[in-house]
PDB file of N, CA and C in Angstrom:
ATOM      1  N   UNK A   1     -14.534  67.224  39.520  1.00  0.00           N
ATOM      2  CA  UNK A   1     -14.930  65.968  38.926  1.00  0.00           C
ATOM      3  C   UNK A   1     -16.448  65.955  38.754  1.00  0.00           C
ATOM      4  N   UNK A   2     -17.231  65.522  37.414  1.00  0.00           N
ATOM      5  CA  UNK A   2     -18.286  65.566  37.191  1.00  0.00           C
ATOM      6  C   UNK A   2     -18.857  64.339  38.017  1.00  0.00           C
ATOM      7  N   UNK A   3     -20.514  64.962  38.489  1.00  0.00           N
ATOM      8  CA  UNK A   3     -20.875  63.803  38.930  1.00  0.00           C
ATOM      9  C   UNK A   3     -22.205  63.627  38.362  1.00  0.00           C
ATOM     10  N   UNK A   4     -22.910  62.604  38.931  1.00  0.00           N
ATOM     11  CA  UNK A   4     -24.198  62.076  37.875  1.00  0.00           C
ATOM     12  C   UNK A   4     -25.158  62.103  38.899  1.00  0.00           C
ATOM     13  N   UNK A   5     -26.094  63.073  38.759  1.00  0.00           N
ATOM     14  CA  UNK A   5     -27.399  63.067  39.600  1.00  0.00           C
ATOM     15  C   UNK A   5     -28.695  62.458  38.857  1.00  0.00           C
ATOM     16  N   UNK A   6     -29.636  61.900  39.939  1.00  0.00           N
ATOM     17  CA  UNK A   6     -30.909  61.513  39.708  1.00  0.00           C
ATOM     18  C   UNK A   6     -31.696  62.771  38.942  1.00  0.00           C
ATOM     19  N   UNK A   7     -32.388  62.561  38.059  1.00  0.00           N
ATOM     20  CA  UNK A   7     -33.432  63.474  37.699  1.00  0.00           C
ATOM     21  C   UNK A   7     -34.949  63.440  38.169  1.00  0.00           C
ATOM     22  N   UNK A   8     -35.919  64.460  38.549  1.00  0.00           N
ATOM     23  CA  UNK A   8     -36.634  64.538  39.350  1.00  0.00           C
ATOM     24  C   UNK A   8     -38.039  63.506  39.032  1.00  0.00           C
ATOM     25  N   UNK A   9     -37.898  63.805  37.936  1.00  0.00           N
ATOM     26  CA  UNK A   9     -38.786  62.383  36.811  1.00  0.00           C
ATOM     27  C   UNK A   9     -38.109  62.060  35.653  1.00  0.00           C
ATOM     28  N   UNK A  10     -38.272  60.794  35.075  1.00  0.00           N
ATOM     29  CA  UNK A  10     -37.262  60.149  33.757  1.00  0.00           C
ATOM     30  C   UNK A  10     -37.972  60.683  32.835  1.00  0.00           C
ATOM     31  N   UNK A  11     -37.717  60.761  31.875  1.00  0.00           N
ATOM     32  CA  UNK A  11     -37.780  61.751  30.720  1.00  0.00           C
ATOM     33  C   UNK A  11     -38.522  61.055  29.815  1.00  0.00           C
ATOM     34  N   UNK A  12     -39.962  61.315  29.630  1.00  0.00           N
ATOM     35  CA  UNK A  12     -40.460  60.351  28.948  1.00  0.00           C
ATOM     36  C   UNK A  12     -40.330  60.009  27.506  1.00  0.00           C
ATOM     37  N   UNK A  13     -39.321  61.173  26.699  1.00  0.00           N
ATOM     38  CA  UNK A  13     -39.298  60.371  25.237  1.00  0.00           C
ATOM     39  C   UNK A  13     -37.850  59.831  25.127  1.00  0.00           C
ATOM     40  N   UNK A  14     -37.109  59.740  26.648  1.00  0.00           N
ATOM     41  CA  UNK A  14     -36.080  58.639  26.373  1.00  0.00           C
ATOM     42  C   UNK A  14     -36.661  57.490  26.657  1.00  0.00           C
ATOM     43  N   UNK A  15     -37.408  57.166  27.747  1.00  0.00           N
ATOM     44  CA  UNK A  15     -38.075  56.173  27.871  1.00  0.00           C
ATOM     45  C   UNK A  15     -38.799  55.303  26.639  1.00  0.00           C
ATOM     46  N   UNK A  16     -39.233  56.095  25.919  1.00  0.00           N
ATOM     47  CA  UNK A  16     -39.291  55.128  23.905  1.00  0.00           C
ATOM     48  C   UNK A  16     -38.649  55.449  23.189  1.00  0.00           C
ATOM     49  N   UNK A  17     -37.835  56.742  23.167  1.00  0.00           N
ATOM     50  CA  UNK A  17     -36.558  56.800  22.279  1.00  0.00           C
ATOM     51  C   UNK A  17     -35.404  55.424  22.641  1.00  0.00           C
ATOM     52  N   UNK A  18     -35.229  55.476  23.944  1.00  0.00           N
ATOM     53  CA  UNK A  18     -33.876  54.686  23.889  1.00  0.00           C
ATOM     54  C   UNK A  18     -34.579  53.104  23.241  1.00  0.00           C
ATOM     55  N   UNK A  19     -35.341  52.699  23.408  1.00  0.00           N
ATOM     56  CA  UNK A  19     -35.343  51.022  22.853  1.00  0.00           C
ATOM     57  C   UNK A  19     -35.578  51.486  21.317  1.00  0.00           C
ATOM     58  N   UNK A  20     -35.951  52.330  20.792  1.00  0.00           N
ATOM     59  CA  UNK A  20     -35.717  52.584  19.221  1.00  0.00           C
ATOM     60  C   UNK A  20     -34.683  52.647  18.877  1.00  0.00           C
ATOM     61  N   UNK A  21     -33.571  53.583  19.758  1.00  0.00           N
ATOM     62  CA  UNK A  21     -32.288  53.827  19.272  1.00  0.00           C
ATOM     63  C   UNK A  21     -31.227  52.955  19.121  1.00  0.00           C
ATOM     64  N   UNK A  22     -31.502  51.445  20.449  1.00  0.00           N
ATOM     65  CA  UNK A  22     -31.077  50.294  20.529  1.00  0.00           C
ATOM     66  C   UNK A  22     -31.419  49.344  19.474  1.00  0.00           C
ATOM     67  N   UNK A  23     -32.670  49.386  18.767  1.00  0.00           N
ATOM     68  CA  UNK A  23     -32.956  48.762  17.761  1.00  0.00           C
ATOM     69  C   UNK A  23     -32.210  48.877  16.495  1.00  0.00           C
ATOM     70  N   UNK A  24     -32.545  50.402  16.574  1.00  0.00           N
ATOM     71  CA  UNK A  24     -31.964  51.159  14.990  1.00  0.00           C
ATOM     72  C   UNK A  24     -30.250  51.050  14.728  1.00  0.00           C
ATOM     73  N   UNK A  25     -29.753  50.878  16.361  1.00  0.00           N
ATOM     74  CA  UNK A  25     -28.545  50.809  16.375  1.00  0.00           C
ATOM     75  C   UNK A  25     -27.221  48.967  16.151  1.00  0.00           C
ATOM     76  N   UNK A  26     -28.517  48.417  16.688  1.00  0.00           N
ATOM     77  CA  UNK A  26     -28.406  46.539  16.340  1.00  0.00           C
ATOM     78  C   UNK A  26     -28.737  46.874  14.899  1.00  0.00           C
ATOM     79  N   UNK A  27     -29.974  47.027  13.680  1.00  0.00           N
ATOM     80  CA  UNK A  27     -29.705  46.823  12.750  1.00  0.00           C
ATOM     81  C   UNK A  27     -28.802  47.474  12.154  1.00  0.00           C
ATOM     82  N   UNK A  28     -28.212  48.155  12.116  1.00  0.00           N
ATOM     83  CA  UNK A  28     -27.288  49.016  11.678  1.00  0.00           C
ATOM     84  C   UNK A  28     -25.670  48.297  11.619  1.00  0.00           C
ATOM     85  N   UNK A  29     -25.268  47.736  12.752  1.00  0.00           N
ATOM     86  CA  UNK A  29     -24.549  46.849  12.676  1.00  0.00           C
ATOM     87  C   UNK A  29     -24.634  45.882  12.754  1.00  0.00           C
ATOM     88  N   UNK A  30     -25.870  45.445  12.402  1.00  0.00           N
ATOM     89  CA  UNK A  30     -25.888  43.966  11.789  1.00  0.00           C
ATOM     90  C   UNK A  30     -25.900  43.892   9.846  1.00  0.00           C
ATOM     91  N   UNK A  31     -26.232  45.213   9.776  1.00  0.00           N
ATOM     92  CA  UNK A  31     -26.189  45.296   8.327  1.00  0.00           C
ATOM     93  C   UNK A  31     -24.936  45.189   7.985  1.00  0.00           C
ATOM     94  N   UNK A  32     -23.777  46.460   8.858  1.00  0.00           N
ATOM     95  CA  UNK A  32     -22.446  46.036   8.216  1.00  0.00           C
ATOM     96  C   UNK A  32     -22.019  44.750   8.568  1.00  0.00           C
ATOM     97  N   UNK A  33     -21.976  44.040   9.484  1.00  0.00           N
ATOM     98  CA  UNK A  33     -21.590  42.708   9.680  1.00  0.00           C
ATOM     99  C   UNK A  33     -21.607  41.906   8.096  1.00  0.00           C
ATOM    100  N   UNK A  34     -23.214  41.854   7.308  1.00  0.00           N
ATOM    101  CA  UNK A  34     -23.251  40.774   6.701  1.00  0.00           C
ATOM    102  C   UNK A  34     -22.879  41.534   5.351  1.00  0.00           C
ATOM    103  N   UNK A  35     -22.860  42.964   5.115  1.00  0.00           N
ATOM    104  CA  UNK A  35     -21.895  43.398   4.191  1.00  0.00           C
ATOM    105  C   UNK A  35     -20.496  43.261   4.394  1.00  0.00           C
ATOM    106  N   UNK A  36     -20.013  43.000   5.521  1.00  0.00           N
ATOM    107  CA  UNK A  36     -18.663  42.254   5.451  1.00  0.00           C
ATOM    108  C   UNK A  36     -17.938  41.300   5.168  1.00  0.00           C
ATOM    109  N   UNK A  37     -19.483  40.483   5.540  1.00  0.00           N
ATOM    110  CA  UNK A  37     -19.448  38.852   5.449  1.00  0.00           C
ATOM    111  C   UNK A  37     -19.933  38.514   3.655  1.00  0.00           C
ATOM    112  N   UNK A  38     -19.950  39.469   2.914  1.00  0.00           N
ATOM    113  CA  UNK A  38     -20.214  39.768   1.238  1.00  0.00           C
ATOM    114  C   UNK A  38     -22.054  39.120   1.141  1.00  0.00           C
ATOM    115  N   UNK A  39     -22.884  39.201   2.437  1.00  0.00           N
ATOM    116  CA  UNK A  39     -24.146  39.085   2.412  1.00  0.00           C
ATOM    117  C   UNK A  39     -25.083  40.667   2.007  1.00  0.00           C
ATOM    118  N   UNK A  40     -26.234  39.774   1.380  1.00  0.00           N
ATOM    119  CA  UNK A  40     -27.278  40.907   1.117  1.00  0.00           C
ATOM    120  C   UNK A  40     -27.862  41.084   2.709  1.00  0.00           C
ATOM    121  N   UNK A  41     -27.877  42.402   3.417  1.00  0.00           N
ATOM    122  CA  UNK A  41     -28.138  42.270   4.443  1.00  0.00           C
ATOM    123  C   UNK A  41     -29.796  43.044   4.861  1.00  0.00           C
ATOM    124  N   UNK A  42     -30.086  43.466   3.669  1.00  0.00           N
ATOM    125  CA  UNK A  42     -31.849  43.033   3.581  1.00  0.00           C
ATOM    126  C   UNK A  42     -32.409  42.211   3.519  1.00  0.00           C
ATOM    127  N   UNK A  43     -31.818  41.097   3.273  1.00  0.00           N
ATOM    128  CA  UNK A  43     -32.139  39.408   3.224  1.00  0.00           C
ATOM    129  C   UNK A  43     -31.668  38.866   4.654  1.00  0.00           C
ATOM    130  N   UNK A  44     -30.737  39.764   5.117  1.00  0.00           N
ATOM    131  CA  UNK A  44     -30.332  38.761   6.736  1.00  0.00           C
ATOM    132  C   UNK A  44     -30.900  39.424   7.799  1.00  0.00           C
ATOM    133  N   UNK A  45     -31.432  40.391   7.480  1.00  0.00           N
ATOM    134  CA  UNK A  45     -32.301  41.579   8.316  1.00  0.00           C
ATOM    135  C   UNK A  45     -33.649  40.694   8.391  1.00  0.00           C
ATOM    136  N   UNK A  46     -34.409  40.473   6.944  1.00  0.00           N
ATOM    137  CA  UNK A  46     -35.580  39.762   6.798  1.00  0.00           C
ATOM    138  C   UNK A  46     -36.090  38.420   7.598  1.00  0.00           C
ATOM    139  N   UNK A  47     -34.596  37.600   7.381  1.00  0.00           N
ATOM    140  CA  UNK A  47     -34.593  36.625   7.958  1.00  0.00           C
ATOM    141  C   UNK A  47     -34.320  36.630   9.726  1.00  0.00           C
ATOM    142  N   UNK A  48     -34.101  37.773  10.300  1.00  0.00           N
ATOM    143  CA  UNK A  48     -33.864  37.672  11.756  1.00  0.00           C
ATOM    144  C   UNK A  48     -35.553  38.289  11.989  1.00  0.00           C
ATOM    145  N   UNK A  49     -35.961  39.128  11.229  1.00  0.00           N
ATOM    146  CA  UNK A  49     -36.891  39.815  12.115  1.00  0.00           C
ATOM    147  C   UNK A  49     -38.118  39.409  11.523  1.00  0.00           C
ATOM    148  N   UNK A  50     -38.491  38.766  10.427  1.00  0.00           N
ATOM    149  CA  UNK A  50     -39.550  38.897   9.844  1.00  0.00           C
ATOM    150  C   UNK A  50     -39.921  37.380   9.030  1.00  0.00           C
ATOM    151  N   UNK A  51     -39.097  36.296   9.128  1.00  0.00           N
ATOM    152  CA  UNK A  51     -39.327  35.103   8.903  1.00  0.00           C
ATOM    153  C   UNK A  51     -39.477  34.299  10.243  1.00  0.00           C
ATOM    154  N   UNK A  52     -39.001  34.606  11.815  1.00  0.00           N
ATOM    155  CA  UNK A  52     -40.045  34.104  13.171  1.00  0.00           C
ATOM    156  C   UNK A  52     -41.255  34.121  13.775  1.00  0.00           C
ATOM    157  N   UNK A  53     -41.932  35.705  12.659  1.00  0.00           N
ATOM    158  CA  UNK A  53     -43.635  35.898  12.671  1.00  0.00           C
ATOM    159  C   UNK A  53     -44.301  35.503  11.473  1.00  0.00           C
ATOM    160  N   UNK A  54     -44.430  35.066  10.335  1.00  0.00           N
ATOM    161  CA  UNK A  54     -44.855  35.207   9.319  1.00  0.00           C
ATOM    162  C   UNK A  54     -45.897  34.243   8.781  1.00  0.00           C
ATOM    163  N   UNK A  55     -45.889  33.340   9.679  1.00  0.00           N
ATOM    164  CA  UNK A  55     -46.573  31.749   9.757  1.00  0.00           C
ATOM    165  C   UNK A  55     -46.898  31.838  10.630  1.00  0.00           C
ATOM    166  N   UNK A  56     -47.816  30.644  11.195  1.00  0.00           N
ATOM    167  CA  UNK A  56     -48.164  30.111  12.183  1.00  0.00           C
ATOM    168  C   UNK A  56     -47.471  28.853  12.468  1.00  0.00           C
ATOM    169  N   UNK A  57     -46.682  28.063  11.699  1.00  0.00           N
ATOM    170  CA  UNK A  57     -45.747  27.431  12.220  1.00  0.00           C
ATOM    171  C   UNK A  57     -44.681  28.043  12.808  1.00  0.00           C
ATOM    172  N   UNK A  58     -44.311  29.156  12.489  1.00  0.00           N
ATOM    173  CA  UNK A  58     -43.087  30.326  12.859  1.00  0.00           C
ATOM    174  C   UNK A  58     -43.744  30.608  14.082  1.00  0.00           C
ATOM    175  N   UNK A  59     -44.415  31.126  14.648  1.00  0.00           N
ATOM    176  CA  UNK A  59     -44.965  31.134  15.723  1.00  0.00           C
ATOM    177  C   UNK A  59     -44.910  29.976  16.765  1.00  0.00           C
ATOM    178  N   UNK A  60     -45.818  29.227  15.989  1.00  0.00           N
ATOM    179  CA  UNK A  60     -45.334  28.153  17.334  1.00  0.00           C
ATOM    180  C   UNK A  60     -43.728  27.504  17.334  1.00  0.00           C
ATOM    181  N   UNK A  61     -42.948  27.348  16.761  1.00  0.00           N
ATOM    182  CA  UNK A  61     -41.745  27.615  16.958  1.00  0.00           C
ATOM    183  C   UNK A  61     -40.859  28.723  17.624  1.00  0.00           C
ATOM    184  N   UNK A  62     -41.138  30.111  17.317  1.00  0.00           N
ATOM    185  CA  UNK A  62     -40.494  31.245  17.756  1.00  0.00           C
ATOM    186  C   UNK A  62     -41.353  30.769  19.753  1.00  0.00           C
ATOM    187  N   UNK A  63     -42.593  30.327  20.121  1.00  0.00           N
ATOM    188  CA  UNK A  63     -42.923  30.153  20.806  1.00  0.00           C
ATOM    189  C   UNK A  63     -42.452  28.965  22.343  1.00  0.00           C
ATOM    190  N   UNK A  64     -42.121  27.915  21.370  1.00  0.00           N
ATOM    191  CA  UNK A  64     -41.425  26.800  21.697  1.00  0.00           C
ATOM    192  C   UNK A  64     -40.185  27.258  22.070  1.00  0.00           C
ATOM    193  N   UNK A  65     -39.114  27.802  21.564  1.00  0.00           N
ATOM    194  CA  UNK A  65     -38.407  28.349  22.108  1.00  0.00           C
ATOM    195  C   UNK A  65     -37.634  29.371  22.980  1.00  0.00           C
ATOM    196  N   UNK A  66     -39.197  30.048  22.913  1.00  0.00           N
ATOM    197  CA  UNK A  66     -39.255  31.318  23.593  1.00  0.00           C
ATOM    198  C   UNK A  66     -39.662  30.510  25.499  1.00  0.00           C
ATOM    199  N   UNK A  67     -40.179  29.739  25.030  1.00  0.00           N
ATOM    200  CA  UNK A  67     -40.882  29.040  26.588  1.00  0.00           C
ATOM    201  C   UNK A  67     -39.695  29.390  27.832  1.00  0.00           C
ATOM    202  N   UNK A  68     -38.999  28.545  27.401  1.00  0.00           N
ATOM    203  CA  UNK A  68     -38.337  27.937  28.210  1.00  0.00           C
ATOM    204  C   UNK A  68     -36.903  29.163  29.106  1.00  0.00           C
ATOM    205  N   UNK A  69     -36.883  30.129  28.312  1.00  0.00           N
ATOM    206  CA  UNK A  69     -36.273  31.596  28.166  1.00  0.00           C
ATOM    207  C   UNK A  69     -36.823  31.955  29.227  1.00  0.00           C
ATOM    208  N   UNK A  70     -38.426  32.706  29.065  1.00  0.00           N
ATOM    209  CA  UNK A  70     -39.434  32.959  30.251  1.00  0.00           C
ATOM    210  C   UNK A  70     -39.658  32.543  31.324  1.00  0.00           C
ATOM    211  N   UNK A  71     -39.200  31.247  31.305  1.00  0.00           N
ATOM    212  CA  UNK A  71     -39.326  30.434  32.623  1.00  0.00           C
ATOM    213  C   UNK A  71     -37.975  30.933  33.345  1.00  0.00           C
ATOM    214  N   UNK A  72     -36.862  30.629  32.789  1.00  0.00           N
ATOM    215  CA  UNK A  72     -35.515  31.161  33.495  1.00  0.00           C
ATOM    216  C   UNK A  72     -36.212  32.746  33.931  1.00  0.00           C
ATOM    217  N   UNK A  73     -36.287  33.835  32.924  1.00  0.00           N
ATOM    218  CA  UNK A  73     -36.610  34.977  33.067  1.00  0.00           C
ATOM    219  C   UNK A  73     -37.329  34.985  34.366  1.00  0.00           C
ATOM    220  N   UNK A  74     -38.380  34.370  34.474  1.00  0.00           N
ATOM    221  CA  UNK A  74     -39.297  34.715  35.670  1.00  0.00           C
ATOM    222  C   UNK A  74     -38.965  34.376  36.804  1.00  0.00           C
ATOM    223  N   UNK A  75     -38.327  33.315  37.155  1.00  0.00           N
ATOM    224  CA  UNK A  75     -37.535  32.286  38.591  1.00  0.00           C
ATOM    225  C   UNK A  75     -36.498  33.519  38.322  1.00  0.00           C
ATOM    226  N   UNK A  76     -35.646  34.048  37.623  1.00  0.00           N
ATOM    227  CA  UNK A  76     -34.965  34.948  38.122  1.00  0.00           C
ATOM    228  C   UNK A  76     -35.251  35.868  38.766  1.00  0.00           C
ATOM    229  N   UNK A  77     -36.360  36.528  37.679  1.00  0.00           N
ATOM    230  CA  UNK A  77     -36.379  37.860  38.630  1.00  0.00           C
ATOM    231  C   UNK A  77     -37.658  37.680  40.346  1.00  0.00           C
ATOM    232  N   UNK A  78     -38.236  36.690  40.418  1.00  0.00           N
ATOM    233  CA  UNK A  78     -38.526  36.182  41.472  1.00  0.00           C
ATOM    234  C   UNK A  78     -37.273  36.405  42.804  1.00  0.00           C
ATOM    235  N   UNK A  79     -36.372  35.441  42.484  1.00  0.00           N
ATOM    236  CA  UNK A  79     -35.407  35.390  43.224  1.00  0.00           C
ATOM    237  C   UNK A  79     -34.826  36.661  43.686  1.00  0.00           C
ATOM    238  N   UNK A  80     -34.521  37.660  42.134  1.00  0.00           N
ATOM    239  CA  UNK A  80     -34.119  39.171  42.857  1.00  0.00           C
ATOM    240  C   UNK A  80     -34.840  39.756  43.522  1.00  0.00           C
ATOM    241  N   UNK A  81     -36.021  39.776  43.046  1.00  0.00           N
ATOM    242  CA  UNK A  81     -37.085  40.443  44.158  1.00  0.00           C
ATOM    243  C   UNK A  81     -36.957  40.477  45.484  1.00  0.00           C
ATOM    244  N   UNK A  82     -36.707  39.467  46.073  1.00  0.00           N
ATOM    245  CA  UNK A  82     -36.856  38.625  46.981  1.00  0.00           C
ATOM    246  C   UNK A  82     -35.421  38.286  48.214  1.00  0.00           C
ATOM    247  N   UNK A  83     -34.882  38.812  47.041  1.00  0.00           N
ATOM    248  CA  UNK A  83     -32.988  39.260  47.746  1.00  0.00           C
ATOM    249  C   UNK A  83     -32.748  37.932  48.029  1.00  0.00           C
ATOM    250  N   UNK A  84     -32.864  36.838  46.475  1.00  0.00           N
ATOM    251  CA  UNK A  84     -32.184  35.693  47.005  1.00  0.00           C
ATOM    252  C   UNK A  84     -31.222  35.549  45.578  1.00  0.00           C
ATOM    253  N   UNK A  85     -29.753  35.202  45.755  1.00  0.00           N
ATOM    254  CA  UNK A  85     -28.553  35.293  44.643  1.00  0.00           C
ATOM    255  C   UNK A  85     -27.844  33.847  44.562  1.00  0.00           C
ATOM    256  N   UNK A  86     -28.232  33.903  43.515  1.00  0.00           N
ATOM    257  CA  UNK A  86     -27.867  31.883  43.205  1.00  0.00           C
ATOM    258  C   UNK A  86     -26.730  32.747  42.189  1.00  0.00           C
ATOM    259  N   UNK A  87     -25.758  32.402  42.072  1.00  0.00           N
ATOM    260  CA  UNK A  87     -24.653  32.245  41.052  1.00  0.00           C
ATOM    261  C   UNK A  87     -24.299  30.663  39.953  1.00  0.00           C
ATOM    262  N   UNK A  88     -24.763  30.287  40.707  1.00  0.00           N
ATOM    263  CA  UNK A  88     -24.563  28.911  40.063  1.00  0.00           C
ATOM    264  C   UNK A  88     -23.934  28.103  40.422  1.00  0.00           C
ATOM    265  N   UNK A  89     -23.136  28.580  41.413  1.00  0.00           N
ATOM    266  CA  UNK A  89     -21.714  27.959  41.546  1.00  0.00           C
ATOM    267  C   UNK A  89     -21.932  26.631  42.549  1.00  0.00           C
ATOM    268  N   UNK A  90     -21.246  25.343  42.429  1.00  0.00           N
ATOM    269  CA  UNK A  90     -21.497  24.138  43.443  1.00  0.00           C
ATOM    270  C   UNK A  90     -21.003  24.633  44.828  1.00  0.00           C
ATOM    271  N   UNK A  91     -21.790  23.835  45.711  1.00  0.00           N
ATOM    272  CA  UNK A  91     -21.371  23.897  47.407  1.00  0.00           C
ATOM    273  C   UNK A  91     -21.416  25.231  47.700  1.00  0.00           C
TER     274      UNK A  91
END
C-alpha cells in the first residue's frame, strides 16, 4: 500500500504554481458554466474579476464587504492558534 511522506523542503514552484493552477482552473470552469448557461463568458469573467477593481467606488465597495469577512477570518484563526474550537453549536 502506497504511502505519503513529508518532503524535506516544499517545492518552491508548487508553492506559486499551485494558486495559478487553482485560478486557471476556477476560470476555466467558470467559462463552461456560463457557456452552458448560453452566456458570453468573457463578459462574466470581466464582470467577476475586473469590474470590483476598476473604480474607486468599486473599491470601496469590494472593501465594505470585504471588512467584515476579515474580521471573521482573523477571530478565527486567533482562536486556532490558540487551540480554542467554537463550532457554533448552542449549550
Amino acid at each position: 500500500m502506497p504511502r505519503l511522506e513529508l518532503r524535506a523542503q516544499p517545492s518552491r514552484a508548487w508553492s506559486v504554481g499551485s494558486p495559478l493552477l487553482a485560478l486557471a482552473i476556477t476560470m476555466l470552469l467558470g467559462s463552461v458554466l456560463f457557456v452552458a448557461l448560453g452566456k458570453d463568458p468573457l463578459q462574466g469573467l470581466r464582470v467577476f474579476f475586473w469590474e470590483p477593481i476598476n473604480s474607486a467606488e468599486a473599491w470601496g465597495e469590494l472593501s465594505m464587504k470585504a471588512t467584515p469577512l476579515l474580521l471573521i477570518g482573523l477571530g478565527l484563526a486567533m482562536g486556532f492558534r490558540s487551540n480554542v474550537w467554537n463550532i457554533g453549536a448552542e449549550g
